[in-house]
PDB file of N, CA and C in Angstrom:
ATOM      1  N   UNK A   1     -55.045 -10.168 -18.743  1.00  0.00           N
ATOM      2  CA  UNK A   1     -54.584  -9.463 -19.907  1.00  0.00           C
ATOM      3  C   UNK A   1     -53.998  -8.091 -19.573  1.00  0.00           C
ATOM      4  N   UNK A   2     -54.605  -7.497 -18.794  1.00  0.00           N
ATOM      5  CA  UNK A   2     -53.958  -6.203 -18.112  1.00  0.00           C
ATOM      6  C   UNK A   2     -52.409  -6.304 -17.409  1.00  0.00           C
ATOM      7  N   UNK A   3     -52.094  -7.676 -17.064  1.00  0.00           N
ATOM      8  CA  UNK A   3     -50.889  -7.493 -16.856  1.00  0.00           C
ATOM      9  C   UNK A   3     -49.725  -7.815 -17.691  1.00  0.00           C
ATOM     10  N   UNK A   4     -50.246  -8.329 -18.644  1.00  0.00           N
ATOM     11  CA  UNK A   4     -49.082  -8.553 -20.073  1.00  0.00           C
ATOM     12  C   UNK A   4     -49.307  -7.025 -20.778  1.00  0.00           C
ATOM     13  N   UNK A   5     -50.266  -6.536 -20.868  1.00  0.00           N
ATOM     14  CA  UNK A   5     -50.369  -5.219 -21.444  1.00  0.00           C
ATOM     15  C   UNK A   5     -49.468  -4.153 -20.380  1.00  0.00           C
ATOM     16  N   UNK A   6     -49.589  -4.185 -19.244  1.00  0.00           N
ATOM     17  CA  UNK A   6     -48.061  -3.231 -18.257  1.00  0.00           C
ATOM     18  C   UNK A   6     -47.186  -3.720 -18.334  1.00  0.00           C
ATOM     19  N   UNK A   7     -47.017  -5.006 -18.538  1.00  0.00           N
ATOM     20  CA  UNK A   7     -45.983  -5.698 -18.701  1.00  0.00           C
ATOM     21  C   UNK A   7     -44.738  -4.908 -20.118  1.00  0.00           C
ATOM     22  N   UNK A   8     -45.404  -4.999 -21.507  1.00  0.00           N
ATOM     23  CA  UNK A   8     -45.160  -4.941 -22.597  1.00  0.00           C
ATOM     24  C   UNK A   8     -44.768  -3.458 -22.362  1.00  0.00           C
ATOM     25  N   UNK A   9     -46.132  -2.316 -21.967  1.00  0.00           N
ATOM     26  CA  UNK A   9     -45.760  -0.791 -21.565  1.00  0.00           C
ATOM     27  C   UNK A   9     -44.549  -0.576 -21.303  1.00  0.00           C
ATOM     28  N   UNK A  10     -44.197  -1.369 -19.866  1.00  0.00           N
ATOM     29  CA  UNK A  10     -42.646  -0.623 -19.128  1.00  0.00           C
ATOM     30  C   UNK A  10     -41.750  -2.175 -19.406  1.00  0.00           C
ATOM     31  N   UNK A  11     -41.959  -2.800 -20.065  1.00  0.00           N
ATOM     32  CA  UNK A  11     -40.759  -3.841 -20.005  1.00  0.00           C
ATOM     33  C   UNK A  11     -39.269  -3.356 -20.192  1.00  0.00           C
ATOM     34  N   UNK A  12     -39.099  -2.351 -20.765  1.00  0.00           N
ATOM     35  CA  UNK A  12     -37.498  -1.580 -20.565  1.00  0.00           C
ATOM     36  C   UNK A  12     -36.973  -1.056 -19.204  1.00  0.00           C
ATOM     37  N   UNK A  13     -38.201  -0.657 -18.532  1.00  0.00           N
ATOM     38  CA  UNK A  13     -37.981  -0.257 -17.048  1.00  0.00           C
ATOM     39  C   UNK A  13     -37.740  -1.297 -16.360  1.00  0.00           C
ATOM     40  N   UNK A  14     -38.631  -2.635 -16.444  1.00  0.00           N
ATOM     41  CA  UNK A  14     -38.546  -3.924 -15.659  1.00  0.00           C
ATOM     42  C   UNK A  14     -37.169  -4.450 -16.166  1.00  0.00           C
ATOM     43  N   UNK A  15     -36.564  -4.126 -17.376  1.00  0.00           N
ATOM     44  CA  UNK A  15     -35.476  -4.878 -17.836  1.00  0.00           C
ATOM     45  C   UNK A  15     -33.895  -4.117 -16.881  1.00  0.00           C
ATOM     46  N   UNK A  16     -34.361  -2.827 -16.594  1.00  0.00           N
ATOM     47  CA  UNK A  16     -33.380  -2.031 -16.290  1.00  0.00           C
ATOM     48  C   UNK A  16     -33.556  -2.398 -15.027  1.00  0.00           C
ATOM     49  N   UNK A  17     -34.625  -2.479 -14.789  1.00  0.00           N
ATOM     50  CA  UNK A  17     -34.611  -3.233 -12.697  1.00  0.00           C
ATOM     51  C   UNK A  17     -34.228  -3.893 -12.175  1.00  0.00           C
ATOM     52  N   UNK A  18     -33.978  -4.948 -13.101  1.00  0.00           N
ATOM     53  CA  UNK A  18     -33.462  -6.428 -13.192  1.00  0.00           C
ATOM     54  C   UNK A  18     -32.041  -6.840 -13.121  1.00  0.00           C
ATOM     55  N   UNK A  19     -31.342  -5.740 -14.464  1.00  0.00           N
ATOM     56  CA  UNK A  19     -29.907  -5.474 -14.598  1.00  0.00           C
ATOM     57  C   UNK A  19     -29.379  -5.150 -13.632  1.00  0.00           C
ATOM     58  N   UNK A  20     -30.217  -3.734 -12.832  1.00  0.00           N
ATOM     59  CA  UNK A  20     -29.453  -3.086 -11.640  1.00  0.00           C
ATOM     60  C   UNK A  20     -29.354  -4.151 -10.291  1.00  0.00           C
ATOM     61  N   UNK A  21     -30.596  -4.946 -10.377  1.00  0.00           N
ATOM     62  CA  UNK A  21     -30.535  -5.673  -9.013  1.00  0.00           C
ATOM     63  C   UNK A  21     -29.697  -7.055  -9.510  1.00  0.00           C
ATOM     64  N   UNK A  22     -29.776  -7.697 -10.304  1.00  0.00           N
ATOM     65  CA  UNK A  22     -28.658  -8.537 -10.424  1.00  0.00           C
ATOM     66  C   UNK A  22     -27.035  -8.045 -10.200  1.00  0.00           C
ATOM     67  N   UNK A  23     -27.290  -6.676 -11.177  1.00  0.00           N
ATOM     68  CA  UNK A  23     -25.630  -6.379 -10.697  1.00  0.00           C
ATOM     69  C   UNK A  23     -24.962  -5.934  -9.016  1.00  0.00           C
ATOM     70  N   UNK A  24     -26.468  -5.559  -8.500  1.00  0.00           N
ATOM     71  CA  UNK A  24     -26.045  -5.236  -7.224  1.00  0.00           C
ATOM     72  C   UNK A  24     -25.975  -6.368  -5.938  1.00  0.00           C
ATOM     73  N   UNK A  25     -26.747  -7.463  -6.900  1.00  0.00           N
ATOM     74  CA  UNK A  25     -26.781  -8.667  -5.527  1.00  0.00           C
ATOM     75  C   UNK A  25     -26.101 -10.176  -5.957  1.00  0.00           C
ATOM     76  N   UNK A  26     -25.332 -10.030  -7.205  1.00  0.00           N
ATOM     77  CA  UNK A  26     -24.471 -10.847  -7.542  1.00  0.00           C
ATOM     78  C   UNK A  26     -23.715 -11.028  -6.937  1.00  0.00           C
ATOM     79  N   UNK A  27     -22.965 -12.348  -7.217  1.00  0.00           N
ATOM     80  CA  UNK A  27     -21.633 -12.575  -6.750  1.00  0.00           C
ATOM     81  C   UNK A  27     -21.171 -11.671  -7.508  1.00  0.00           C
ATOM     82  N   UNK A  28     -21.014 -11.200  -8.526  1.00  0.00           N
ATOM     83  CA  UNK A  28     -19.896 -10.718  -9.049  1.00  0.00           C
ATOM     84  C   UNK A  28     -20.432  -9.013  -9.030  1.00  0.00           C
ATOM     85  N   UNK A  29     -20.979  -8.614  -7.886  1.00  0.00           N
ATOM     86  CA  UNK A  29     -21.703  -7.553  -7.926  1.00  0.00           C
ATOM     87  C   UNK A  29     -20.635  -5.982  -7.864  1.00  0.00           C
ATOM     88  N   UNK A  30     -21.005  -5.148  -9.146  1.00  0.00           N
ATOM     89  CA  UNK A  30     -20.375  -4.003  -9.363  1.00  0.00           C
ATOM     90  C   UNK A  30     -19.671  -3.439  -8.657  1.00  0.00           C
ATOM     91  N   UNK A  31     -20.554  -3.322  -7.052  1.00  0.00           N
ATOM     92  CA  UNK A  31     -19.907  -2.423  -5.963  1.00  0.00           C
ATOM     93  C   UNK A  31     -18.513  -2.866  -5.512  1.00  0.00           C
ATOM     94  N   UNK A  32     -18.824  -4.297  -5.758  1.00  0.00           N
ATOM     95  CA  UNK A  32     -17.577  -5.077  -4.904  1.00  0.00           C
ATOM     96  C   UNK A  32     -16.400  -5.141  -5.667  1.00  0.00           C
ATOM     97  N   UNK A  33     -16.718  -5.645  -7.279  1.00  0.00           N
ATOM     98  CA  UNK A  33     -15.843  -5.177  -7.994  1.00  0.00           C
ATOM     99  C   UNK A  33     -14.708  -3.528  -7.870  1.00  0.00           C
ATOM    100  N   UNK A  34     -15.635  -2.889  -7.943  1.00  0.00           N
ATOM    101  CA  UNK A  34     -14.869  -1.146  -7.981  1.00  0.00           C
ATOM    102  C   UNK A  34     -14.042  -0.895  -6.419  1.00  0.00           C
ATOM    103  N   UNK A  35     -14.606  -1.957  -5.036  1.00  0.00           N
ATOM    104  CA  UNK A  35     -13.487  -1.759  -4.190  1.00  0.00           C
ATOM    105  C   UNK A  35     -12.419  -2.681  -3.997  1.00  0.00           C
ATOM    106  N   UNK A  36     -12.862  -3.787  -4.979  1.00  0.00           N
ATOM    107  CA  UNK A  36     -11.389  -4.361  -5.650  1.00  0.00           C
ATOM    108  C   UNK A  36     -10.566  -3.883  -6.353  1.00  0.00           C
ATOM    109  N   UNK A  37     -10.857  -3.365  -7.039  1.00  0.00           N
ATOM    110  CA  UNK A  37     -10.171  -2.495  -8.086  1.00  0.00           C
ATOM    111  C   UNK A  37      -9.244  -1.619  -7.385  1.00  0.00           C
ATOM    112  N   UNK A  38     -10.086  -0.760  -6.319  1.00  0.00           N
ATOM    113  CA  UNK A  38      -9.129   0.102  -5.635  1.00  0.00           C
ATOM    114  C   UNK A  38      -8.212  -0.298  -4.494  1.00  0.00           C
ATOM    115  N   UNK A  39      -8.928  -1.560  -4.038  1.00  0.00           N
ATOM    116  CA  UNK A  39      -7.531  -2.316  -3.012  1.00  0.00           C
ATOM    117  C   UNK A  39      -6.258  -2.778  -3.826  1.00  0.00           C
ATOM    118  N   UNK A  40      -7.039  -2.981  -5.194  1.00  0.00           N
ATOM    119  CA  UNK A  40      -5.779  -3.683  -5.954  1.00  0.00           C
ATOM    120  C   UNK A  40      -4.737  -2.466  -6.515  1.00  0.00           C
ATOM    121  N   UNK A  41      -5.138  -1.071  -6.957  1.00  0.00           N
ATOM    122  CA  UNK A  41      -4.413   0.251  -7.205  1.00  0.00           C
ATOM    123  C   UNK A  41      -3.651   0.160  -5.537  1.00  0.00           C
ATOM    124  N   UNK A  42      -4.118  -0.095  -4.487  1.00  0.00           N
ATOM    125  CA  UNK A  42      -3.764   0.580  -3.184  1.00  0.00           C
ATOM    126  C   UNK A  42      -2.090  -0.304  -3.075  1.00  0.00           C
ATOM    127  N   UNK A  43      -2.884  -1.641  -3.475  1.00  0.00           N
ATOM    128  CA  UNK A  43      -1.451  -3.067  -3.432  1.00  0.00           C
ATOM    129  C   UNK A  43      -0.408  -3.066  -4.445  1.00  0.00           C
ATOM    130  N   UNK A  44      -0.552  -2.628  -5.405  1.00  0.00           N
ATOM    131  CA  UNK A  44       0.336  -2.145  -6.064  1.00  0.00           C
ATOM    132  C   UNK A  44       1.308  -1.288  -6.000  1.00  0.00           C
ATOM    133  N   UNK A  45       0.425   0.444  -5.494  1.00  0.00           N
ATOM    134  CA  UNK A  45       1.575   1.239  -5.405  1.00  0.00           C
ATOM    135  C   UNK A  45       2.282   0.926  -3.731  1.00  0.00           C
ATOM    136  N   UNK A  46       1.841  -0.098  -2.953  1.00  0.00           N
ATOM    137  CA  UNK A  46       2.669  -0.370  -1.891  1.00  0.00           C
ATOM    138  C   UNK A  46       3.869  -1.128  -2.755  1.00  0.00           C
ATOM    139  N   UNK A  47       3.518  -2.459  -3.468  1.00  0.00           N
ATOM    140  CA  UNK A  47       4.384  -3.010  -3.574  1.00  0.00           C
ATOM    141  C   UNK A  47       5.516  -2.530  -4.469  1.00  0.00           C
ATOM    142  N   UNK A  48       4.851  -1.169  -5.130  1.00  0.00           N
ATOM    143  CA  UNK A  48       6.236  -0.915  -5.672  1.00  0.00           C
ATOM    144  C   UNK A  48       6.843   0.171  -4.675  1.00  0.00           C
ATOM    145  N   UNK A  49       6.471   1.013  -3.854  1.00  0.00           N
ATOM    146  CA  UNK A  49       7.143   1.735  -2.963  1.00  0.00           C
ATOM    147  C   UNK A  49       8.624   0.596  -2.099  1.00  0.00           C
ATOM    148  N   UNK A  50       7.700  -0.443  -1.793  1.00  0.00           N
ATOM    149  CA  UNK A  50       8.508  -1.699  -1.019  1.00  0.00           C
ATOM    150  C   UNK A  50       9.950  -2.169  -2.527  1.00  0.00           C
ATOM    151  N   UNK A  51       9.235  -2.146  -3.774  1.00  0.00           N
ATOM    152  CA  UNK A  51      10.808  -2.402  -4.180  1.00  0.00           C
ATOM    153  C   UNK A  51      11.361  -1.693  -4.584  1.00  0.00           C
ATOM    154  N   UNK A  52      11.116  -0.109  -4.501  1.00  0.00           N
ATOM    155  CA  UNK A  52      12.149   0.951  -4.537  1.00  0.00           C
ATOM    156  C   UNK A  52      13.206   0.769  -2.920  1.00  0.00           C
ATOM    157  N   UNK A  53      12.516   0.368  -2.032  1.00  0.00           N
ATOM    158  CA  UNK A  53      13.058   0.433  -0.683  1.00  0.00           C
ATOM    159  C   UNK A  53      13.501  -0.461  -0.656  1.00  0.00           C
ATOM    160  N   UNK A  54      13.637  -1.849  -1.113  1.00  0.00           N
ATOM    161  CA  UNK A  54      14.260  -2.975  -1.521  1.00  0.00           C
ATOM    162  C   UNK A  54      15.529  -3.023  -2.157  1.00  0.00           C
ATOM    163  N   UNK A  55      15.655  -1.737  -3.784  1.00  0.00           N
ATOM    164  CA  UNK A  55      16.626  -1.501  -4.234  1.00  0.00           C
ATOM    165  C   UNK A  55      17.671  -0.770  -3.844  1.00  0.00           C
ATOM    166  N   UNK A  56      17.201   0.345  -2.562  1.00  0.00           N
ATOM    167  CA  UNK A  56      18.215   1.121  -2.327  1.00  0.00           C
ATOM    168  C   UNK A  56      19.003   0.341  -1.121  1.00  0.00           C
ATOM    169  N   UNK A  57      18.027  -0.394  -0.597  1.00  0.00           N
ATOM    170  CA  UNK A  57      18.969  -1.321   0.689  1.00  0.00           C
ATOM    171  C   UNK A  57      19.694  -1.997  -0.294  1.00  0.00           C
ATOM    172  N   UNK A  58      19.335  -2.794  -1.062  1.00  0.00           N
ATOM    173  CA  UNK A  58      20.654  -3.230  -2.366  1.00  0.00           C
ATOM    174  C   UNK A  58      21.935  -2.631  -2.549  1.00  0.00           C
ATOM    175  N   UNK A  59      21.607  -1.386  -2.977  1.00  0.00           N
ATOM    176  CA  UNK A  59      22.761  -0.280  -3.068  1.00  0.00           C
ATOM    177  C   UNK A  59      23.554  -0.840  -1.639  1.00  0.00           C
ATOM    178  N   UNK A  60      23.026   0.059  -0.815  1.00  0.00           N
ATOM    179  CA  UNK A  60      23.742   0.452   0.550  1.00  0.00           C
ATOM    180  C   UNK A  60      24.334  -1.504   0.771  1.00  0.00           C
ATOM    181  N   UNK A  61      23.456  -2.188   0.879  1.00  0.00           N
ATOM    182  CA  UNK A  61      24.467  -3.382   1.174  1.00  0.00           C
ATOM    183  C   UNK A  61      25.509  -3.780   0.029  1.00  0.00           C
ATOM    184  N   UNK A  62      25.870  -3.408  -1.510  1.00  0.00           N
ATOM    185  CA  UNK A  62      26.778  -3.503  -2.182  1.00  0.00           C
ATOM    186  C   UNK A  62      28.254  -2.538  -1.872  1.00  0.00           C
ATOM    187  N   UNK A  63      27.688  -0.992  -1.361  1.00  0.00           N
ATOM    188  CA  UNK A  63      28.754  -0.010  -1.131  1.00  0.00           C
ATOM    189  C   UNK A  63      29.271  -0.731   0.238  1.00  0.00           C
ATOM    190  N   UNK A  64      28.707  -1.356   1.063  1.00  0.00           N
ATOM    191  CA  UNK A  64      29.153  -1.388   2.501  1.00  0.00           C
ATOM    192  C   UNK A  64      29.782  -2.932   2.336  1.00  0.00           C
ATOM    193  N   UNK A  65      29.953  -3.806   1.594  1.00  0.00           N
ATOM    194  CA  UNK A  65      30.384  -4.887   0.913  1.00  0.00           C
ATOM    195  C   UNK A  65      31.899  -4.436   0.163  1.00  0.00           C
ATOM    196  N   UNK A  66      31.940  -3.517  -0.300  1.00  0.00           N
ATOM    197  CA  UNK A  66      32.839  -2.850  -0.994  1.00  0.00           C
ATOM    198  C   UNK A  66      33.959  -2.685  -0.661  1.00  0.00           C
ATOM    199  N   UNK A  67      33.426  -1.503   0.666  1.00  0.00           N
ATOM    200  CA  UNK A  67      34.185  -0.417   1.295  1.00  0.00           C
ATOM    201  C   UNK A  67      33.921  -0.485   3.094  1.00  0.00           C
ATOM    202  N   UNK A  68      35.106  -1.324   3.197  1.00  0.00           N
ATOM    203  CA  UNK A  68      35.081  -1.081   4.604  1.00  0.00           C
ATOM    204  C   UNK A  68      34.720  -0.312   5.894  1.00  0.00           C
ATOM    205  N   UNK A  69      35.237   0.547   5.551  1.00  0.00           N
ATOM    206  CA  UNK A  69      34.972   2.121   5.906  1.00  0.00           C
ATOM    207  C   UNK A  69      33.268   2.185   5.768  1.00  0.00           C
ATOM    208  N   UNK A  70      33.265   2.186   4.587  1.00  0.00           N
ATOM    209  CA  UNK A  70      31.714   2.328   4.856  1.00  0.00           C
ATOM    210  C   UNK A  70      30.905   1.774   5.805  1.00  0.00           C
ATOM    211  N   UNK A  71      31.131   0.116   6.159  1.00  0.00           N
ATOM    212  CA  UNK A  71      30.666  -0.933   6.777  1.00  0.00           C
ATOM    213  C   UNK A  71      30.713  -0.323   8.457  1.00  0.00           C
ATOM    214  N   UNK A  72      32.593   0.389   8.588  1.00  0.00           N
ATOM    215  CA  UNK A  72      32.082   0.631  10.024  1.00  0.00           C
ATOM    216  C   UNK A  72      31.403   2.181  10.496  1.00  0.00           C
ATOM    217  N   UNK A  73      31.312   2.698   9.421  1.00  0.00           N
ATOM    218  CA  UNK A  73      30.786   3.847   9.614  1.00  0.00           C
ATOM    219  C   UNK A  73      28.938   3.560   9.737  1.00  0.00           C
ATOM    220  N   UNK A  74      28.290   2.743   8.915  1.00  0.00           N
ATOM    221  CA  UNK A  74      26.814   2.256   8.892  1.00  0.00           C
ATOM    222  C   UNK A  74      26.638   1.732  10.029  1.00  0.00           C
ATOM    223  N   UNK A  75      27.814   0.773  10.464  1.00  0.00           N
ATOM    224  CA  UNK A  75      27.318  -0.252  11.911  1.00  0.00           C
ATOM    225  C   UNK A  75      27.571   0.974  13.460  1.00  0.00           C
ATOM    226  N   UNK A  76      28.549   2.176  12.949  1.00  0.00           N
ATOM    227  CA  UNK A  76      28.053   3.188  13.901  1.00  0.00           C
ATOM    228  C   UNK A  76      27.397   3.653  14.077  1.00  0.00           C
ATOM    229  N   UNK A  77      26.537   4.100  12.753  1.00  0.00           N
ATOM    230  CA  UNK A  77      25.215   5.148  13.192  1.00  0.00           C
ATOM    231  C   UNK A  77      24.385   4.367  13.413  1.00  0.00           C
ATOM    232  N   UNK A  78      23.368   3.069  12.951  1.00  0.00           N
ATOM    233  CA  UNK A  78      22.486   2.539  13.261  1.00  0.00           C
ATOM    234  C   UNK A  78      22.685   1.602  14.394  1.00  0.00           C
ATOM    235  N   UNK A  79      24.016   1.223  14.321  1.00  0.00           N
ATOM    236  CA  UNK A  79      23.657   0.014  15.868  1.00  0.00           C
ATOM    237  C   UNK A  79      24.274   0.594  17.065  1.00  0.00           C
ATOM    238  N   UNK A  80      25.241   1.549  16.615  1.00  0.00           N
ATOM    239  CA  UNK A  80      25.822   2.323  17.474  1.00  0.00           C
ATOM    240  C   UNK A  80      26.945   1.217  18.469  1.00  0.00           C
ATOM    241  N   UNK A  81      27.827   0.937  17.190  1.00  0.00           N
ATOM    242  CA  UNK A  81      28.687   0.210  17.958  1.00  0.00           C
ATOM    243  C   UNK A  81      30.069   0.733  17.780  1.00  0.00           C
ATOM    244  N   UNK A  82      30.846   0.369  18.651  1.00  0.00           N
ATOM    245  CA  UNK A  82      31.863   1.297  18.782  1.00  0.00           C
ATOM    246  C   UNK A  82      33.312   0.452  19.215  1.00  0.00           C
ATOM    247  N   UNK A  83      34.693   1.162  18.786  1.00  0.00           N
ATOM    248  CA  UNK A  83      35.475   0.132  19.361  1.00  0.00           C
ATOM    249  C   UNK A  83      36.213   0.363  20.571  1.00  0.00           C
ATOM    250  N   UNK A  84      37.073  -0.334  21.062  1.00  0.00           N
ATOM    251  CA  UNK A  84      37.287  -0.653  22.838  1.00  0.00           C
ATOM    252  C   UNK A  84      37.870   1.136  22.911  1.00  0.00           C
ATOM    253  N   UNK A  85      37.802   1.060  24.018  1.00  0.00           N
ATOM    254  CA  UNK A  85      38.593   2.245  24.619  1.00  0.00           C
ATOM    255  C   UNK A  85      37.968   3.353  24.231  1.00  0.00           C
ATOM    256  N   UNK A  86      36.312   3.310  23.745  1.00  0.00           N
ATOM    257  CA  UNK A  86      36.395   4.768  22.731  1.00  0.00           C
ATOM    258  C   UNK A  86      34.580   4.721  23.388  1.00  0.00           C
ATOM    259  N   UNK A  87      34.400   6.067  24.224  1.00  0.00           N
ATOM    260  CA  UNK A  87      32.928   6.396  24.529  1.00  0.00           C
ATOM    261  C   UNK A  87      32.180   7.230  23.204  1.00  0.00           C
ATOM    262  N   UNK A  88      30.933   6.863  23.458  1.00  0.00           N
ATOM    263  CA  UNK A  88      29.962   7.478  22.531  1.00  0.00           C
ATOM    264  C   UNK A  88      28.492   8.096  22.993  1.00  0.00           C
ATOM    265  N   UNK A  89      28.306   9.404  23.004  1.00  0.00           N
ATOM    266  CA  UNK A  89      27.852  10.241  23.663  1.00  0.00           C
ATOM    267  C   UNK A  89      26.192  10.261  22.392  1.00  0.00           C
ATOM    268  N   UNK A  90      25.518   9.853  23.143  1.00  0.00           N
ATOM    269  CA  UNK A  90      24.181  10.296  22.279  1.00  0.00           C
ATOM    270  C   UNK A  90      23.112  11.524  22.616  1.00  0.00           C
ATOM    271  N   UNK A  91      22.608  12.571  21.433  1.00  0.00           N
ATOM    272  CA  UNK A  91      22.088  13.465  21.806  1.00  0.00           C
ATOM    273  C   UNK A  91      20.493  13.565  21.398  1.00  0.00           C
ATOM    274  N   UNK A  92      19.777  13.139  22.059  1.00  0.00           N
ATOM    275  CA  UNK A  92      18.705  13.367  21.449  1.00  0.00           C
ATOM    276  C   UNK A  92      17.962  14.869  21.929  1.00  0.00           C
ATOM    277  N   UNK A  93      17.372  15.202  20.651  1.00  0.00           N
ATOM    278  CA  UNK A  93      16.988  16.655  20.929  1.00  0.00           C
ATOM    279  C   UNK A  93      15.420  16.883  21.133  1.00  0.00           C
ATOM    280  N   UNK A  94      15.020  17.299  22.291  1.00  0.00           N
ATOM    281  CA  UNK A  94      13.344  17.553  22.326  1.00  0.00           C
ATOM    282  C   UNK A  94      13.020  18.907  22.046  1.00  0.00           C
ATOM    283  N   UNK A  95      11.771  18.725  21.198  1.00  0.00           N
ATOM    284  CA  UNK A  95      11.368  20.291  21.264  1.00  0.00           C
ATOM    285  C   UNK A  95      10.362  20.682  21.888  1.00  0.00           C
ATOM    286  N   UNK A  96      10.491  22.069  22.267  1.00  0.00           N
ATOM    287  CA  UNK A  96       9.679  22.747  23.459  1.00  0.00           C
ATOM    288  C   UNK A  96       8.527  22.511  23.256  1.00  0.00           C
ATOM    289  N   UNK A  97       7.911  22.286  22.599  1.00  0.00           N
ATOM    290  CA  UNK A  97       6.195  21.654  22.348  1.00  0.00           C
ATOM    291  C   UNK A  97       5.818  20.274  22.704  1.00  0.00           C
ATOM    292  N   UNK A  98       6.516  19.627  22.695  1.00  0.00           N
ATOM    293  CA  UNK A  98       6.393  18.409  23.261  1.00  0.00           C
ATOM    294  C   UNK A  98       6.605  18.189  24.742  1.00  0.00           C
ATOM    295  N   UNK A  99       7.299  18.841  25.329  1.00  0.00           N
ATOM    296  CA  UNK A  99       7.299  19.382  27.148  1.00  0.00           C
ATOM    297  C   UNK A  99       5.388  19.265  27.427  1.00  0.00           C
TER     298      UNK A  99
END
């Protein structure tokens, strides 16, 4: 009888013990939830950084589609290609801290 009588005493405490350890050893347990939550904020603002960087390569491949000029001016600076008869001198610059 003494233990239905502690029982009855703290049964809000035992109820709150219960809640916390189910929520903490569930499958569907709180903690794990809230670092889903934040991988899923983390995957998001990647994937929209990726289709801002998606849209502007859009751009640049519509202007260089366009405009010729443009096309061989892009395939100079990044691939660094060049036409016959014509040298191309590259400068890369170090700075004194890196010595």
């Amino acid at each position: 009888m003494k233990i239905f009588a502690w029982i009855g005493k703290y049964k809000y405490l035992i109820l709150i013990l219960l809640l916390i350890s189910y929520l903490s050893l569930s499958e569907n347990n709180l903690f794990l939830s809230i670092k889903l939550k934040k991988e899923i904020k983390k995957l998001e603002k990647e994937n929209q950084q990726l289709l801002n960087k998606n849209e502007q390569i859009k751009k640049i491949n519509q202007e260089i589609n366009k405009n010729k000029d443009a096309m061989e001016l892009y395939m100079r600076e990044y691939y660094f290609l060049k036409k016959e008869n014509e040298e191309i001198f590259r400068i890369i610059y170090v700075d004194d801290n890196e010595k």
